[in-house]
C-alpha atoms as a PDB file:
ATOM      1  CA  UNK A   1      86.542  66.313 -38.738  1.00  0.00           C
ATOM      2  CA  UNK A   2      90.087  67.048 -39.554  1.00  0.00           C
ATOM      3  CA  UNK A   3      91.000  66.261 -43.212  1.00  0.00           C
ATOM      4  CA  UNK A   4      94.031  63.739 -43.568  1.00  0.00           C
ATOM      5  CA  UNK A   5      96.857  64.921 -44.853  1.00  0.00           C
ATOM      6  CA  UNK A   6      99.949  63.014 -44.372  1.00  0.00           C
ATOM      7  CA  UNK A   7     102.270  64.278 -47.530  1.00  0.00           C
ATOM      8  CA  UNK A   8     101.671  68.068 -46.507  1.00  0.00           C
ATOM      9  CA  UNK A   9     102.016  67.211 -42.684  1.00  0.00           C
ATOM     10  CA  UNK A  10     105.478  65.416 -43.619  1.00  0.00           C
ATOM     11  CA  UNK A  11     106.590  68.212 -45.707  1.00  0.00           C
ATOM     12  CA  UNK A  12     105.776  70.756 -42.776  1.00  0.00           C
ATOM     13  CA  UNK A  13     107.525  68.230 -40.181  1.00  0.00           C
ATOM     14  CA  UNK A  14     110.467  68.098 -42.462  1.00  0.00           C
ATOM     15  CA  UNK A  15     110.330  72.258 -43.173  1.00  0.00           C
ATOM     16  CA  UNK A  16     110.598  72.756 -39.043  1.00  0.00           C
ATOM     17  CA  UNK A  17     113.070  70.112 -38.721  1.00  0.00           C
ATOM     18  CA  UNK A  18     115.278  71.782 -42.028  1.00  0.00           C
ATOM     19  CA  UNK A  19     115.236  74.745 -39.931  1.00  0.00           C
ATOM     20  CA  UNK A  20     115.704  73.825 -36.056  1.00  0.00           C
ATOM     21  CA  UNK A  21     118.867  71.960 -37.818  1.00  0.00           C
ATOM     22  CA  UNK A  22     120.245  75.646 -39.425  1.00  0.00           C
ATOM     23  CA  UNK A  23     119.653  78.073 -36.681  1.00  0.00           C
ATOM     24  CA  UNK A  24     121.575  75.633 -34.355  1.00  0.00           C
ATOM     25  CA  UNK A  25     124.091  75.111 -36.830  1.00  0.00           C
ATOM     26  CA  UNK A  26     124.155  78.707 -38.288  1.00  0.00           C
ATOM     27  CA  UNK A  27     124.002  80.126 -35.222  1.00  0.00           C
ATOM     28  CA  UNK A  28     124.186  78.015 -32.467  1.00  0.00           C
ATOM     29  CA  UNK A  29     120.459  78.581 -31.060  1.00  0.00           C
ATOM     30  CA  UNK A  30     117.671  76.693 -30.037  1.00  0.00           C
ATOM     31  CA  UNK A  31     114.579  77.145 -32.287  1.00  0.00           C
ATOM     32  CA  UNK A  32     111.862  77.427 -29.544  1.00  0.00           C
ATOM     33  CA  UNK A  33     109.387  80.407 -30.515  1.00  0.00           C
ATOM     34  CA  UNK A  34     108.835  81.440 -26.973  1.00  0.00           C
ATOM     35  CA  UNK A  35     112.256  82.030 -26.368  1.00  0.00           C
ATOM     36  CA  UNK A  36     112.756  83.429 -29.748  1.00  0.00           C
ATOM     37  CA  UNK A  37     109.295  85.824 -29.069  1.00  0.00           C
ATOM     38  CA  UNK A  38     110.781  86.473 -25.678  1.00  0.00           C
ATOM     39  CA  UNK A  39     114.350  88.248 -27.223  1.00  0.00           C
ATOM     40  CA  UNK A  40     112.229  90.597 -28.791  1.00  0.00           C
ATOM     41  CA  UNK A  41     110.042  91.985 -26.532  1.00  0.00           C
ATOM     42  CA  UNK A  42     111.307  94.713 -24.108  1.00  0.00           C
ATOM     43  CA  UNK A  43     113.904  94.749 -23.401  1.00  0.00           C
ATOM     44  CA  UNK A  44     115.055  93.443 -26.833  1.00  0.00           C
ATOM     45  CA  UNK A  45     117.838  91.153 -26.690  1.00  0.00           C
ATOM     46  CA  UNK A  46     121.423  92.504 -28.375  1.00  0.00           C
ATOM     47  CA  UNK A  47     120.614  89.534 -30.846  1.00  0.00           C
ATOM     48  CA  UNK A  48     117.487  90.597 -32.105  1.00  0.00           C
ATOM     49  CA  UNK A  49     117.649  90.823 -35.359  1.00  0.00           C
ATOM     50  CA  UNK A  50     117.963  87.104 -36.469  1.00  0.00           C
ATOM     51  CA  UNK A  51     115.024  86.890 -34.266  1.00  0.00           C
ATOM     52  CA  UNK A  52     112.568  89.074 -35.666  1.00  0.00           C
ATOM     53  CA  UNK A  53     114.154  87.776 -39.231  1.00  0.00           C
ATOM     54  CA  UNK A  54     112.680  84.416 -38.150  1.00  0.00           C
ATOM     55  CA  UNK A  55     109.505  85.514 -36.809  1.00  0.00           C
ATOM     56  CA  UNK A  56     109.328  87.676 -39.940  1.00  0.00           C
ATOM     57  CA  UNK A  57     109.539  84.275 -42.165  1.00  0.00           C
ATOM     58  CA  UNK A  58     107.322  82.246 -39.943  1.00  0.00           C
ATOM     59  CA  UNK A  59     104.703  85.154 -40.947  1.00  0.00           C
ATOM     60  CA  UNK A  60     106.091  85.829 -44.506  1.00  0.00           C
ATOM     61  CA  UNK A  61     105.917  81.925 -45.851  1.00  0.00           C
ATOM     62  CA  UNK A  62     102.834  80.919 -45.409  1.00  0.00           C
ATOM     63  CA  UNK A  63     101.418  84.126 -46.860  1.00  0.00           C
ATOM     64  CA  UNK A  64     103.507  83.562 -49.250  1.00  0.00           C
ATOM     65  CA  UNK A  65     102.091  80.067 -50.493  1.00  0.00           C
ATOM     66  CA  UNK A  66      98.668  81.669 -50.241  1.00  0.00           C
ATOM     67  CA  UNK A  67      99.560  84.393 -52.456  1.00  0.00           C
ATOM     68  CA  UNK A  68     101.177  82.417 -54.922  1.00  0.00           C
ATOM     69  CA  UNK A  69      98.768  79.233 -54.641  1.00  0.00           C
ATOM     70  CA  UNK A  70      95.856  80.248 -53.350  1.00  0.00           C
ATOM     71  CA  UNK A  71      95.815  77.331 -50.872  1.00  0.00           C
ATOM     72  CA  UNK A  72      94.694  78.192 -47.707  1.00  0.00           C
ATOM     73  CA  UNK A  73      93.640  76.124 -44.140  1.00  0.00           C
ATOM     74  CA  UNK A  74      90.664  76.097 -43.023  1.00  0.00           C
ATOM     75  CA  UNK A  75      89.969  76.952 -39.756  1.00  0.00           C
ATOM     76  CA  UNK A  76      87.237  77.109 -37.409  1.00  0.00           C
ATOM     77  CA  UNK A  77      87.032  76.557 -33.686  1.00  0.00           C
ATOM     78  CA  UNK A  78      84.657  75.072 -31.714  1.00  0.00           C
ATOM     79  CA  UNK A  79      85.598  77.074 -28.787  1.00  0.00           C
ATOM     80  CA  UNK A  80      84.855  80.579 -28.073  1.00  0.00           C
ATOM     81  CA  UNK A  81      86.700  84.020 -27.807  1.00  0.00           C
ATOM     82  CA  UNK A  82      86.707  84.087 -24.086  1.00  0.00           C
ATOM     83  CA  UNK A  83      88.318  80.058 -24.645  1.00  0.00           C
ATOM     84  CA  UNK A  84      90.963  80.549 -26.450  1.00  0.00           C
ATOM     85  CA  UNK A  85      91.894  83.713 -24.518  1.00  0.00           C
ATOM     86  CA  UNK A  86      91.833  81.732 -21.272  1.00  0.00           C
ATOM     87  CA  UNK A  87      93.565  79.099 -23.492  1.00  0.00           C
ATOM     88  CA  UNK A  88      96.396  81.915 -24.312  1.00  0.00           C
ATOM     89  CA  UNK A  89      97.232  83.313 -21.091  1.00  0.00           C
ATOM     90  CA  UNK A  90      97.577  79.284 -19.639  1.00  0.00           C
ATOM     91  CA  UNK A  91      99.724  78.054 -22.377  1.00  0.00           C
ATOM     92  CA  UNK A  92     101.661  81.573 -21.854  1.00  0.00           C
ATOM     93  CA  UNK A  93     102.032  80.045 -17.668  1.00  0.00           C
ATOM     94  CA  UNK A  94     102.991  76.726 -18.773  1.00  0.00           C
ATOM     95  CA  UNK A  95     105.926  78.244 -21.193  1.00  0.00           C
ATOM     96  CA  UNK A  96     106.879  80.190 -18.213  1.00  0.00           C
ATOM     97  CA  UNK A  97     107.142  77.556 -15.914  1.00  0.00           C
ATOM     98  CA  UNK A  98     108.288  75.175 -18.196  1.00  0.00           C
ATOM     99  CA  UNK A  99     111.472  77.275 -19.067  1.00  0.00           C
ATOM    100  CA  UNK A 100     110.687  76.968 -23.070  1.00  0.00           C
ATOM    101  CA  UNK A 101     107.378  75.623 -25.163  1.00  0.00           C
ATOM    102  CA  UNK A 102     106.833  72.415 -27.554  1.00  0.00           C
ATOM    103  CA  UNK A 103     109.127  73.387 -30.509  1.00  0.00           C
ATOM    104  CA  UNK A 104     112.091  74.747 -28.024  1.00  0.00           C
ATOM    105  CA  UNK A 105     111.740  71.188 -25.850  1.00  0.00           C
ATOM    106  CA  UNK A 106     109.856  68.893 -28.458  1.00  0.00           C
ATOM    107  CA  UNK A 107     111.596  69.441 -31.614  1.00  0.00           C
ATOM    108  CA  UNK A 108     115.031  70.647 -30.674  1.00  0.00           C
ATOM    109  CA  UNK A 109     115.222  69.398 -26.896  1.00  0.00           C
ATOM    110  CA  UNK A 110     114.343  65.872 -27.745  1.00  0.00           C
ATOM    111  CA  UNK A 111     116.316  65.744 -30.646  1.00  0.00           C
ATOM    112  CA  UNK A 112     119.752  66.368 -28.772  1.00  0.00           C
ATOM    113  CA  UNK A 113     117.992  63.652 -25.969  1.00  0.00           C
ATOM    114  CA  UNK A 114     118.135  66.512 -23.004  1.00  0.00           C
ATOM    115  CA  UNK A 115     116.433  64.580 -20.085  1.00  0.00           C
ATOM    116  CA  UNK A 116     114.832  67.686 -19.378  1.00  0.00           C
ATOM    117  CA  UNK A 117     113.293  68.250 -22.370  1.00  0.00           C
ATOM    118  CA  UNK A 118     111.990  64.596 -22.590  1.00  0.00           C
ATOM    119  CA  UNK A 119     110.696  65.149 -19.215  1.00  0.00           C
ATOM    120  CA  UNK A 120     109.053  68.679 -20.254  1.00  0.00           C
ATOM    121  CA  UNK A 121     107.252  67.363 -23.601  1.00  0.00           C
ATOM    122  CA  UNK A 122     105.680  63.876 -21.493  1.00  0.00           C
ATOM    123  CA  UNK A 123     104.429  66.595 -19.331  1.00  0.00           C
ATOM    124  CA  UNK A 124     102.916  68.715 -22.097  1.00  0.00           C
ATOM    125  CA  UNK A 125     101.838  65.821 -23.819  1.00  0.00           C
ATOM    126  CA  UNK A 126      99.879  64.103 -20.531  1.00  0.00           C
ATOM    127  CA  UNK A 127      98.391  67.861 -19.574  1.00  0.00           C
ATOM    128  CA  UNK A 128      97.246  67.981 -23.424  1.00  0.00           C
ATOM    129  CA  UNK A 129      95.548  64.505 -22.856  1.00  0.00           C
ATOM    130  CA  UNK A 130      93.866  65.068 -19.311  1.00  0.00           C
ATOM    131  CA  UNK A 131      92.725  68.478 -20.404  1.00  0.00           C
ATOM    132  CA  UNK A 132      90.957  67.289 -23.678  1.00  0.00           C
ATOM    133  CA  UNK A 133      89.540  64.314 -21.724  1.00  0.00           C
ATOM    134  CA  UNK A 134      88.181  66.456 -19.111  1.00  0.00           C
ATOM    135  CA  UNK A 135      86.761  69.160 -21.391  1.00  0.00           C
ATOM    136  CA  UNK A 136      85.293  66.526 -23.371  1.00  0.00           C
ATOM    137  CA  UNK A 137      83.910  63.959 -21.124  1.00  0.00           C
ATOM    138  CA  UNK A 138      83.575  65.832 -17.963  1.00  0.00           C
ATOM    139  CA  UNK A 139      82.823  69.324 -18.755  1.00  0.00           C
ATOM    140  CA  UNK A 140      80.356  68.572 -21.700  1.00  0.00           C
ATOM    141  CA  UNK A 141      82.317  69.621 -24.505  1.00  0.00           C
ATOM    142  CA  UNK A 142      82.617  73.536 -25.316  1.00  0.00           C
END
């Protein structure tokens, strides 16, 4: 069972918002980590150094408060290698087909009320839902 924790889980919320809010406003982007994954890969994009910057800190912060706190997450999945391979390479096809992922259409998308962002996370959202029902109750479970 997950543990509960609503003060860290608003304090991340607000940390993602704090910074969707200044790459748009600092430099007019959209802070949706496919995209941002995607201008760095080959062929790099001419603006890739604020993107590896921000990959860098997405990385560098968390090992950060580890370092300094000693806090860490626990983690442990259910679900196998092969899983959350398979798991990988779909989510990579849904990002691709969906023209961006969950923090480019959920956080930033919905937040400027783009119809086709709404649209995109209700789809992501009702796939999530089927899928965990399905693996669940159909499927047994993994």
């Amino acid at each position: 069972m997950t543990e509960f924790t609503p003060f860290l889980s608003l304090a991340g919320g607000a940390l993602i918002g704090l910074a969707a809010v200044l790459l748009m406003a600092l430099h007019g982007r959209i802070a949706g980590i496919s995209g941002i994954v995607g201008g760095i890969l080959p062929p790099p994009a001419a603006d890739w150094g604020w993107r590896a910057a921000f990959l860098v800190g997405a990385v560098a912060a968390p090992a950060l408060l580890i370092a300094l706190s000693g806090y860490t997450i626990p983690f442990d999945s259910p679900a196998g290698t092969p899983w959350l391979i398979g798991g990988g390479l779909l989510v990579g096809v849904g990002v691709t087909l969906g023209s961006g992922c969950t923090s480019g259409h959920g956080v930033c998308g919905m937040a400027r009320l783009s119809a086709r962002s709404i649209a995109a996370t209700l789809t992501f959202m009702a796939a999530t839902g089927i899928t965990v029902y399905v693996v669940r109750h159909l499927l047994g479970g993994i």
